[in-house]
PDB file of N, CA and C in Angstrom:
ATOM      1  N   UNK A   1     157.845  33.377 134.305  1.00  0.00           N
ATOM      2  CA  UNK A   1     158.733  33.632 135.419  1.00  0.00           C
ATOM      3  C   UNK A   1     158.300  32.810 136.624  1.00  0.00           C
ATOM      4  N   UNK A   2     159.282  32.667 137.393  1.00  0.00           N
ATOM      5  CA  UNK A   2     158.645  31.985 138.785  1.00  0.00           C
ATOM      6  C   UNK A   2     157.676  32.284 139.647  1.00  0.00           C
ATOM      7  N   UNK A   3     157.709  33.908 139.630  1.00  0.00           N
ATOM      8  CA  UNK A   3     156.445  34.095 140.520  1.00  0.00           C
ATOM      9  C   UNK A   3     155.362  34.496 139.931  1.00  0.00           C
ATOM     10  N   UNK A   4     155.008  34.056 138.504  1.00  0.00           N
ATOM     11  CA  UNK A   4     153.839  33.910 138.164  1.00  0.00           C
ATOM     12  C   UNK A   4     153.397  33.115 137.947  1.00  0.00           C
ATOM     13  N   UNK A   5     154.768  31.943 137.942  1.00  0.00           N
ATOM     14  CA  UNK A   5     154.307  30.083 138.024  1.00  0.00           C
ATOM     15  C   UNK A   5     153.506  30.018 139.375  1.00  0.00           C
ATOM     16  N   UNK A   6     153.986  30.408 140.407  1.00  0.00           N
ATOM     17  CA  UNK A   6     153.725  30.186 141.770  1.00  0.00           C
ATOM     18  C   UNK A   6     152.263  30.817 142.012  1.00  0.00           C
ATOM     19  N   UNK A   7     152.130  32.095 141.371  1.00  0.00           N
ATOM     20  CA  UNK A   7     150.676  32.884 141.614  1.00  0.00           C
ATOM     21  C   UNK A   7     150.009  32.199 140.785  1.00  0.00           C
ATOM     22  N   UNK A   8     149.730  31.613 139.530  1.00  0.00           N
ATOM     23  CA  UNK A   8     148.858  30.910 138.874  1.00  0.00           C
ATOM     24  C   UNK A   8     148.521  29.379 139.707  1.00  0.00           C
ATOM     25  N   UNK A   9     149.570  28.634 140.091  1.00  0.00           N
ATOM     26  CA  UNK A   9     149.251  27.681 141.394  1.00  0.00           C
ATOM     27  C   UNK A   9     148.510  27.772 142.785  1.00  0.00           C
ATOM     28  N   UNK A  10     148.503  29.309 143.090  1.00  0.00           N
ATOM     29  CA  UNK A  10     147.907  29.236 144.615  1.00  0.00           C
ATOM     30  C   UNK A  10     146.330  29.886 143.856  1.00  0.00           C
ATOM     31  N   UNK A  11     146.514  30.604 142.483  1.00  0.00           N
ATOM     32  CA  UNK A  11     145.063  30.838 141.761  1.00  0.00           C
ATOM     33  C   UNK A  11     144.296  29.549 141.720  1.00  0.00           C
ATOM     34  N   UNK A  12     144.898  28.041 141.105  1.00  0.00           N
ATOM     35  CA  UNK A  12     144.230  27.178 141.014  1.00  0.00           C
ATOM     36  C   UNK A  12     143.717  26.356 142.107  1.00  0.00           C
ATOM     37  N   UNK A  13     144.640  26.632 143.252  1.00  0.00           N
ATOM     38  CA  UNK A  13     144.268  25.899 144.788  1.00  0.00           C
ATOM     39  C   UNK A  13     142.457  26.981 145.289  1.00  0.00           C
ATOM     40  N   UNK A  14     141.864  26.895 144.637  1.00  0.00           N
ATOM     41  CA  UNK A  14     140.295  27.895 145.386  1.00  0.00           C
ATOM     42  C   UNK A  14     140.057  27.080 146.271  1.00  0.00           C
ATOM     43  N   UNK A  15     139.951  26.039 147.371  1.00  0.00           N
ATOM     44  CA  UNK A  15     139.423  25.380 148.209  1.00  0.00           C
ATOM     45  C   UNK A  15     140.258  26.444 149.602  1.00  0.00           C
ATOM     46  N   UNK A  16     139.296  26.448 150.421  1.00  0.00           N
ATOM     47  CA  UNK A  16     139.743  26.686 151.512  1.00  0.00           C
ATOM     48  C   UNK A  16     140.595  26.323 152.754  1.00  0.00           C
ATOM     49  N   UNK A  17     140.835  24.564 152.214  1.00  0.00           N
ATOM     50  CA  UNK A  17     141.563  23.816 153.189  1.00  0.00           C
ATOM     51  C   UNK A  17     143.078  24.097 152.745  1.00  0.00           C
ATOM     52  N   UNK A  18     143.370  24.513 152.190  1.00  0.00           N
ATOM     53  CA  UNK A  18     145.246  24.619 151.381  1.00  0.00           C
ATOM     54  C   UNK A  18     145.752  25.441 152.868  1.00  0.00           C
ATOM     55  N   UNK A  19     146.409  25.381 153.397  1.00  0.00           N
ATOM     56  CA  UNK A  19     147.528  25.889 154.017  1.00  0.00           C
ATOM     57  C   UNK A  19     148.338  27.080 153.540  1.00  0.00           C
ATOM     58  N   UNK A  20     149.245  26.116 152.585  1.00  0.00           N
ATOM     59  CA  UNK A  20     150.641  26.590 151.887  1.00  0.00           C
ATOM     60  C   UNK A  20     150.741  26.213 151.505  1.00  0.00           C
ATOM     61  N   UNK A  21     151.924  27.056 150.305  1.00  0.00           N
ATOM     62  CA  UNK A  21     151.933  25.991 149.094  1.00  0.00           C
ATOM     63  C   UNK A  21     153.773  26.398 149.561  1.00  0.00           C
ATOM     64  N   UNK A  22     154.621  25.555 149.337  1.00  0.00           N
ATOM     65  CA  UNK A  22     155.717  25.723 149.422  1.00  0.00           C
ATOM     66  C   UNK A  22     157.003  24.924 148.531  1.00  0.00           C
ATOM     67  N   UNK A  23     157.731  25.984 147.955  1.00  0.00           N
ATOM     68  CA  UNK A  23     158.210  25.789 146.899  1.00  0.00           C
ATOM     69  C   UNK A  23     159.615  25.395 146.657  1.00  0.00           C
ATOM     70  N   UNK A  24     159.930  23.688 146.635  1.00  0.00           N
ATOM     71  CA  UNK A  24     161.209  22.943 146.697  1.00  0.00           C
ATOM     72  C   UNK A  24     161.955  22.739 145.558  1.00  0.00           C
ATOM     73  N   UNK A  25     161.521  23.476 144.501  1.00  0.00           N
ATOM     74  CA  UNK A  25     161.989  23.342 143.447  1.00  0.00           C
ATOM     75  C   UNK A  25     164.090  23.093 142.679  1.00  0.00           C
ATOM     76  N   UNK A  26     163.893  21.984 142.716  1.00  0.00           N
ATOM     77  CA  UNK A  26     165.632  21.463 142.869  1.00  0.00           C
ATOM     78  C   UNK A  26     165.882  20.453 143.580  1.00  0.00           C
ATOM     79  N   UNK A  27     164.824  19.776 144.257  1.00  0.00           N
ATOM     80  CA  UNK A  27     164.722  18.980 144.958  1.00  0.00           C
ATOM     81  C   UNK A  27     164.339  17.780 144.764  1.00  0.00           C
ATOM     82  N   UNK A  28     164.402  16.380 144.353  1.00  0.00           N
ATOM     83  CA  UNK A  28     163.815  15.690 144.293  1.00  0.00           C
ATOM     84  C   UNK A  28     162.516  14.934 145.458  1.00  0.00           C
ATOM     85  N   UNK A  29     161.466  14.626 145.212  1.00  0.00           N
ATOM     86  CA  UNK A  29     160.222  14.166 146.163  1.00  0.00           C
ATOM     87  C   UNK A  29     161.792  13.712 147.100  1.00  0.00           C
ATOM     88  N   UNK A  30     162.031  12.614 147.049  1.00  0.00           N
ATOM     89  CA  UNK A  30     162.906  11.987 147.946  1.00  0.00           C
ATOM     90  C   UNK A  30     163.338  12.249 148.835  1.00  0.00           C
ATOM     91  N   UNK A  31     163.780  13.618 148.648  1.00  0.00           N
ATOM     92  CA  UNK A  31     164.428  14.782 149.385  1.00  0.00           C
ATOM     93  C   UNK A  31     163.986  15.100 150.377  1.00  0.00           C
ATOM     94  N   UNK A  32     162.597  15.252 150.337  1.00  0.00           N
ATOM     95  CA  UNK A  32     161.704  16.333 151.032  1.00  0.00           C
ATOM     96  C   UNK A  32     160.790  15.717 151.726  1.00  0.00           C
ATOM     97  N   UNK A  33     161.123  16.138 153.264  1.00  0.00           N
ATOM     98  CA  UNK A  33     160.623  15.542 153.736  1.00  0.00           C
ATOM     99  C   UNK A  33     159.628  16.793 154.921  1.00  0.00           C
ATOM    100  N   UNK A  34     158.151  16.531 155.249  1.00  0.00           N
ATOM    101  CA  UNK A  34     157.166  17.149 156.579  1.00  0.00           C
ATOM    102  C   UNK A  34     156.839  16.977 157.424  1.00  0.00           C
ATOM    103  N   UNK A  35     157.156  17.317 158.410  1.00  0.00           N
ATOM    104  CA  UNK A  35     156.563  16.753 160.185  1.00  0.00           C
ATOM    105  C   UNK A  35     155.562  17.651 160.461  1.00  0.00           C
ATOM    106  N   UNK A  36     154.493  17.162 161.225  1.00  0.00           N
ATOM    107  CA  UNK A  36     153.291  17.819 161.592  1.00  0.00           C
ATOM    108  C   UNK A  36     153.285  17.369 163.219  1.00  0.00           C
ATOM    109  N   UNK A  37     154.144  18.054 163.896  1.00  0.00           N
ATOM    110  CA  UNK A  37     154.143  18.120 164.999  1.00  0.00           C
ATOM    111  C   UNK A  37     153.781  19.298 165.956  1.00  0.00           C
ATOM    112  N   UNK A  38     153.193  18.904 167.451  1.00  0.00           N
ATOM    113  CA  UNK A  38     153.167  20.477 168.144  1.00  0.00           C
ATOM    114  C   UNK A  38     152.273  21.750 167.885  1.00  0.00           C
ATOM    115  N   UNK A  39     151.319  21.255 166.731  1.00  0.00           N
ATOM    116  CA  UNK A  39     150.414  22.244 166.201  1.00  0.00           C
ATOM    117  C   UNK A  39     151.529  22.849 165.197  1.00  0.00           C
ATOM    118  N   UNK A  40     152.774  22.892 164.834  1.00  0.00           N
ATOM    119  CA  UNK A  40     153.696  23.387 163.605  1.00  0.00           C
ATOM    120  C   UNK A  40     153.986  22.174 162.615  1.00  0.00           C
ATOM    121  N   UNK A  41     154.139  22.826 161.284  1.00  0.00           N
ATOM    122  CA  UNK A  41     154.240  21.988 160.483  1.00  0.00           C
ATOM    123  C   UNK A  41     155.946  22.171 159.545  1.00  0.00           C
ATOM    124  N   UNK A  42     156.816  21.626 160.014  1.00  0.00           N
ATOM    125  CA  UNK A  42     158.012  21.418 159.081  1.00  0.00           C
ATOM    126  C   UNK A  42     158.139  20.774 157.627  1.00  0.00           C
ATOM    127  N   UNK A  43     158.812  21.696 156.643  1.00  0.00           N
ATOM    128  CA  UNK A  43     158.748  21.515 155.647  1.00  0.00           C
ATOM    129  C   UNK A  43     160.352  21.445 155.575  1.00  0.00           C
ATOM    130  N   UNK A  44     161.728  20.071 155.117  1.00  0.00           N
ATOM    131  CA  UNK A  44     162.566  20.365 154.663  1.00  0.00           C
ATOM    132  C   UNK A  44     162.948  19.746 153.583  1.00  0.00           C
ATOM    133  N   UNK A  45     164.335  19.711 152.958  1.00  0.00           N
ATOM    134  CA  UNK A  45     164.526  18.983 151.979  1.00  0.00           C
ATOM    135  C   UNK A  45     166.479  19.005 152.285  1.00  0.00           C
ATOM    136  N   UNK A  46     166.702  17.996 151.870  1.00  0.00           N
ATOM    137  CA  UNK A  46     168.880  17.980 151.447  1.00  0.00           C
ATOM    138  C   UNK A  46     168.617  17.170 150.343  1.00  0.00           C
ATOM    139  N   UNK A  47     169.614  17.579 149.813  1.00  0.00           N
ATOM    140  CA  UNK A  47     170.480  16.849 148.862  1.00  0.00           C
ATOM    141  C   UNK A  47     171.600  16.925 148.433  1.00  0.00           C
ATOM    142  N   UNK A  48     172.503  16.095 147.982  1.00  0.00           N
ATOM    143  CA  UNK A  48     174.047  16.259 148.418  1.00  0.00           C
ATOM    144  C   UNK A  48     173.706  15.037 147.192  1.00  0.00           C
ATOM    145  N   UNK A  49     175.090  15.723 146.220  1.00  0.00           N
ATOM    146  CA  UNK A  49     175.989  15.187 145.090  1.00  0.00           C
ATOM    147  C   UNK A  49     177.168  15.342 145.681  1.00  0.00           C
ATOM    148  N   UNK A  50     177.942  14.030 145.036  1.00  0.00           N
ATOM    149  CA  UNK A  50     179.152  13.829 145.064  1.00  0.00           C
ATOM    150  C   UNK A  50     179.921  13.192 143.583  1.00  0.00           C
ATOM    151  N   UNK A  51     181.192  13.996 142.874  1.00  0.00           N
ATOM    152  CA  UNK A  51     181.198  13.640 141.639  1.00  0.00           C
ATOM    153  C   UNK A  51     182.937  13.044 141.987  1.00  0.00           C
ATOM    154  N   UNK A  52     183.181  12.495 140.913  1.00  0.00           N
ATOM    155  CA  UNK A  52     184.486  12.273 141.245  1.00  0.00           C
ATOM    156  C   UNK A  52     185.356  13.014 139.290  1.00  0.00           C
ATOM    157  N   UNK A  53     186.074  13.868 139.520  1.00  0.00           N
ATOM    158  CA  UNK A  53     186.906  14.433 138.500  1.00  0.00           C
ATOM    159  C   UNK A  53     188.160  13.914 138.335  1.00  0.00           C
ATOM    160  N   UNK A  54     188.663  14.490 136.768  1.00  0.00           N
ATOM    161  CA  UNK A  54     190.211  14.034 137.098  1.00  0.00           C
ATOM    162  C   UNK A  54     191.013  14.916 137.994  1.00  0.00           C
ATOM    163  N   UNK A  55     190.352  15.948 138.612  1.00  0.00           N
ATOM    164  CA  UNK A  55     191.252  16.967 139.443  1.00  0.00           C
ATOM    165  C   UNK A  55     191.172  16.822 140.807  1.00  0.00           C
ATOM    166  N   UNK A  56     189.569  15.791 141.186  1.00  0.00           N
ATOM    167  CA  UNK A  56     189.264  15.536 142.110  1.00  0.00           C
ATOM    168  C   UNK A  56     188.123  15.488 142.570  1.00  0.00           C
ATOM    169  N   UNK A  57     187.474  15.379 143.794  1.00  0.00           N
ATOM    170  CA  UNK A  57     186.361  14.776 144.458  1.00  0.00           C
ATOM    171  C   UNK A  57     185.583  16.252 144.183  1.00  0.00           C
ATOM    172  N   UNK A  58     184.033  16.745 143.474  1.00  0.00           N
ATOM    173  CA  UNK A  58     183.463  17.862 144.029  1.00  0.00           C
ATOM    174  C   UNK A  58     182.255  17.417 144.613  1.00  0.00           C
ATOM    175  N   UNK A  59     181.999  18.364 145.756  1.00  0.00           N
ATOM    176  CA  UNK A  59     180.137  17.864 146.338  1.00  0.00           C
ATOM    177  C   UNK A  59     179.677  19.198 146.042  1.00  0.00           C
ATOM    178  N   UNK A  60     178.159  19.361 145.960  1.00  0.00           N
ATOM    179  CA  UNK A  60     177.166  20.075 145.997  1.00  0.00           C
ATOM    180  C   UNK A  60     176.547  19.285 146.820  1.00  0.00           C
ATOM    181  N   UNK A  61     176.116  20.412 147.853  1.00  0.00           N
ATOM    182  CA  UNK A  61     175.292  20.149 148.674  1.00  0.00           C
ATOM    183  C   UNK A  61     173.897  21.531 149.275  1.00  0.00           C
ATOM    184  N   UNK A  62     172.799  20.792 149.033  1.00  0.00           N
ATOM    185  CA  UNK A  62     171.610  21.811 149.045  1.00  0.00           C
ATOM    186  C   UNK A  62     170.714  21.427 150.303  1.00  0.00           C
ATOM    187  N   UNK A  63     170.329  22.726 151.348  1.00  0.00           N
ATOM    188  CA  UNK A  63     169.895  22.255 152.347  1.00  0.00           C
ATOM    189  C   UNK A  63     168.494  23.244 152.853  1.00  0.00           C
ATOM    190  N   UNK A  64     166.925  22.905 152.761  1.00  0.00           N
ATOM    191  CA  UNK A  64     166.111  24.211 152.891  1.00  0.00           C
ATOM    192  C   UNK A  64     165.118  23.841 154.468  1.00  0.00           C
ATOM    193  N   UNK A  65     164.861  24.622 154.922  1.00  0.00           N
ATOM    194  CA  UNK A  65     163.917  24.054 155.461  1.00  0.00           C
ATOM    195  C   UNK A  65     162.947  25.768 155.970  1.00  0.00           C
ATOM    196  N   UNK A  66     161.591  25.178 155.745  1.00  0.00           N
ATOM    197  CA  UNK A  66     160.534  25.853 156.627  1.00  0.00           C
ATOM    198  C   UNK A  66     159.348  25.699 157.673  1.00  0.00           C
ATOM    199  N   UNK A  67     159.028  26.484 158.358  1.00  0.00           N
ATOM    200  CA  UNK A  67     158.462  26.045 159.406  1.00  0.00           C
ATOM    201  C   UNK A  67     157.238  27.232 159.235  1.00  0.00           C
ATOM    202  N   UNK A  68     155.806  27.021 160.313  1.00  0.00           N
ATOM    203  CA  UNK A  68     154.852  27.652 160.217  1.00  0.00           C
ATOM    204  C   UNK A  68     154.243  26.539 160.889  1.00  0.00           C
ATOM    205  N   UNK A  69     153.397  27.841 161.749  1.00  0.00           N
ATOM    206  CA  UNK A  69     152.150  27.217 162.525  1.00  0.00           C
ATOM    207  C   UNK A  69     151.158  26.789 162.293  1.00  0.00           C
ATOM    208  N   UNK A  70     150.331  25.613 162.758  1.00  0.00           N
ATOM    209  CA  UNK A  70     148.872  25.495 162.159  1.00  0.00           C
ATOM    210  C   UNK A  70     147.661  26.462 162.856  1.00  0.00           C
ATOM    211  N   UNK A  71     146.753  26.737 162.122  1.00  0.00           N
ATOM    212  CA  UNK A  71     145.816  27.781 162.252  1.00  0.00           C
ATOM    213  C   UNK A  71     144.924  26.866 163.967  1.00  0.00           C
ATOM    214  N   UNK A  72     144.208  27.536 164.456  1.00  0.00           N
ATOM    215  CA  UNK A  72     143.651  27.535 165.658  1.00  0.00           C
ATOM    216  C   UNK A  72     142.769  26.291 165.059  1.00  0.00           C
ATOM    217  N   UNK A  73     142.317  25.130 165.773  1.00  0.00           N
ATOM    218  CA  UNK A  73     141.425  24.366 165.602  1.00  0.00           C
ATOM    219  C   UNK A  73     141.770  23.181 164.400  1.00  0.00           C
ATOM    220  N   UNK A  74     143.124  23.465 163.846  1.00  0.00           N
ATOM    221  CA  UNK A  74     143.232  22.610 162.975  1.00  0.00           C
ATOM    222  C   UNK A  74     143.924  20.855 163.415  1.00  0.00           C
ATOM    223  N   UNK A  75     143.118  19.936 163.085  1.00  0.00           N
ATOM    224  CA  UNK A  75     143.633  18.542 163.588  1.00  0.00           C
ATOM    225  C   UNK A  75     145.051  18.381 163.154  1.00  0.00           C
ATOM    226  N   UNK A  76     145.970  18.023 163.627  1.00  0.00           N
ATOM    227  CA  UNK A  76     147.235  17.913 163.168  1.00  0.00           C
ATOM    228  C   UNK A  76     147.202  16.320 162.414  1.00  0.00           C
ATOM    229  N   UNK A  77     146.154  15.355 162.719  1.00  0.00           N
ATOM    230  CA  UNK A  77     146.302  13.847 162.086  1.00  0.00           C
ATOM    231  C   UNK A  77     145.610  13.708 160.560  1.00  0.00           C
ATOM    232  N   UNK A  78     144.957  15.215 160.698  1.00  0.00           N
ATOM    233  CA  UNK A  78     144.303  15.355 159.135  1.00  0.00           C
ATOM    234  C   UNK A  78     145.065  16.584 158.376  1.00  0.00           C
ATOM    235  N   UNK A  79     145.902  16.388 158.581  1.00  0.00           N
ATOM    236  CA  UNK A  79     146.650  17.509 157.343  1.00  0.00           C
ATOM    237  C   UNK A  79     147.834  16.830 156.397  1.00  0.00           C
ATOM    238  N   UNK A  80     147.783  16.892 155.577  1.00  0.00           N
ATOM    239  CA  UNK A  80     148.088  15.903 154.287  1.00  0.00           C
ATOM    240  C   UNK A  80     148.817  16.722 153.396  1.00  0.00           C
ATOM    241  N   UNK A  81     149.637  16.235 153.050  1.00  0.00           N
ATOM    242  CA  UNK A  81     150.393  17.120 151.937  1.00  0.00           C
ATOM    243  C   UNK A  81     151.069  16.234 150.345  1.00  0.00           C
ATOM    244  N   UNK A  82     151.512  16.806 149.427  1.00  0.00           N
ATOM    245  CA  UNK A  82     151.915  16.596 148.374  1.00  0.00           C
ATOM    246  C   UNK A  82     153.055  17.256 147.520  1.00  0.00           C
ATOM    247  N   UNK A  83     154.082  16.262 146.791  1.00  0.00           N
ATOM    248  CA  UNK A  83     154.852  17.169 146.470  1.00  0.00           C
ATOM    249  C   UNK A  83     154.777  16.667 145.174  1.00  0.00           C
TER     250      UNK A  83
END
């Protein structure tokens, strides 16, 4: 299930420097993009399909974003992330 995918992932993160782990799943890397500004750190992602049918034009369009503060003392030019 998903949230035992997710709890076995923050099990394998044991280092103390991890943040968050945050979960874009549907998203391609491409998508997703983080700003580490202001002592907060933005996490978003879009993506937008466009198909063309014989009945006509459909889009899907997917849009997430999260936000959260960095902890007291943390450098904002050393925080690094991965997707």
């Amino acid at each position: 299930s998903r949230l035992r995918r997710i709890s076995m992932m923050l099990n394998s993160c044991r280092s103390q420097s991890h943040l968050a782990l945050v979960d874009v799943k549907g998203f391609d890397p491409s998508d997703v993009s983080v700003i580490v500004r202001d002592g907060r750190v933005t996490v978003s992602a879009e993506h937008k399909e466009e198909h063309n049918t014989a009945l006509g034009k459909t889009c899907n369009y997917r849009k997430f974003m999260k936000e959260f503060s960095l902890p007291p003392g943390v450098d904002e030019d050393k925080v690094t992330y991965s997707v």
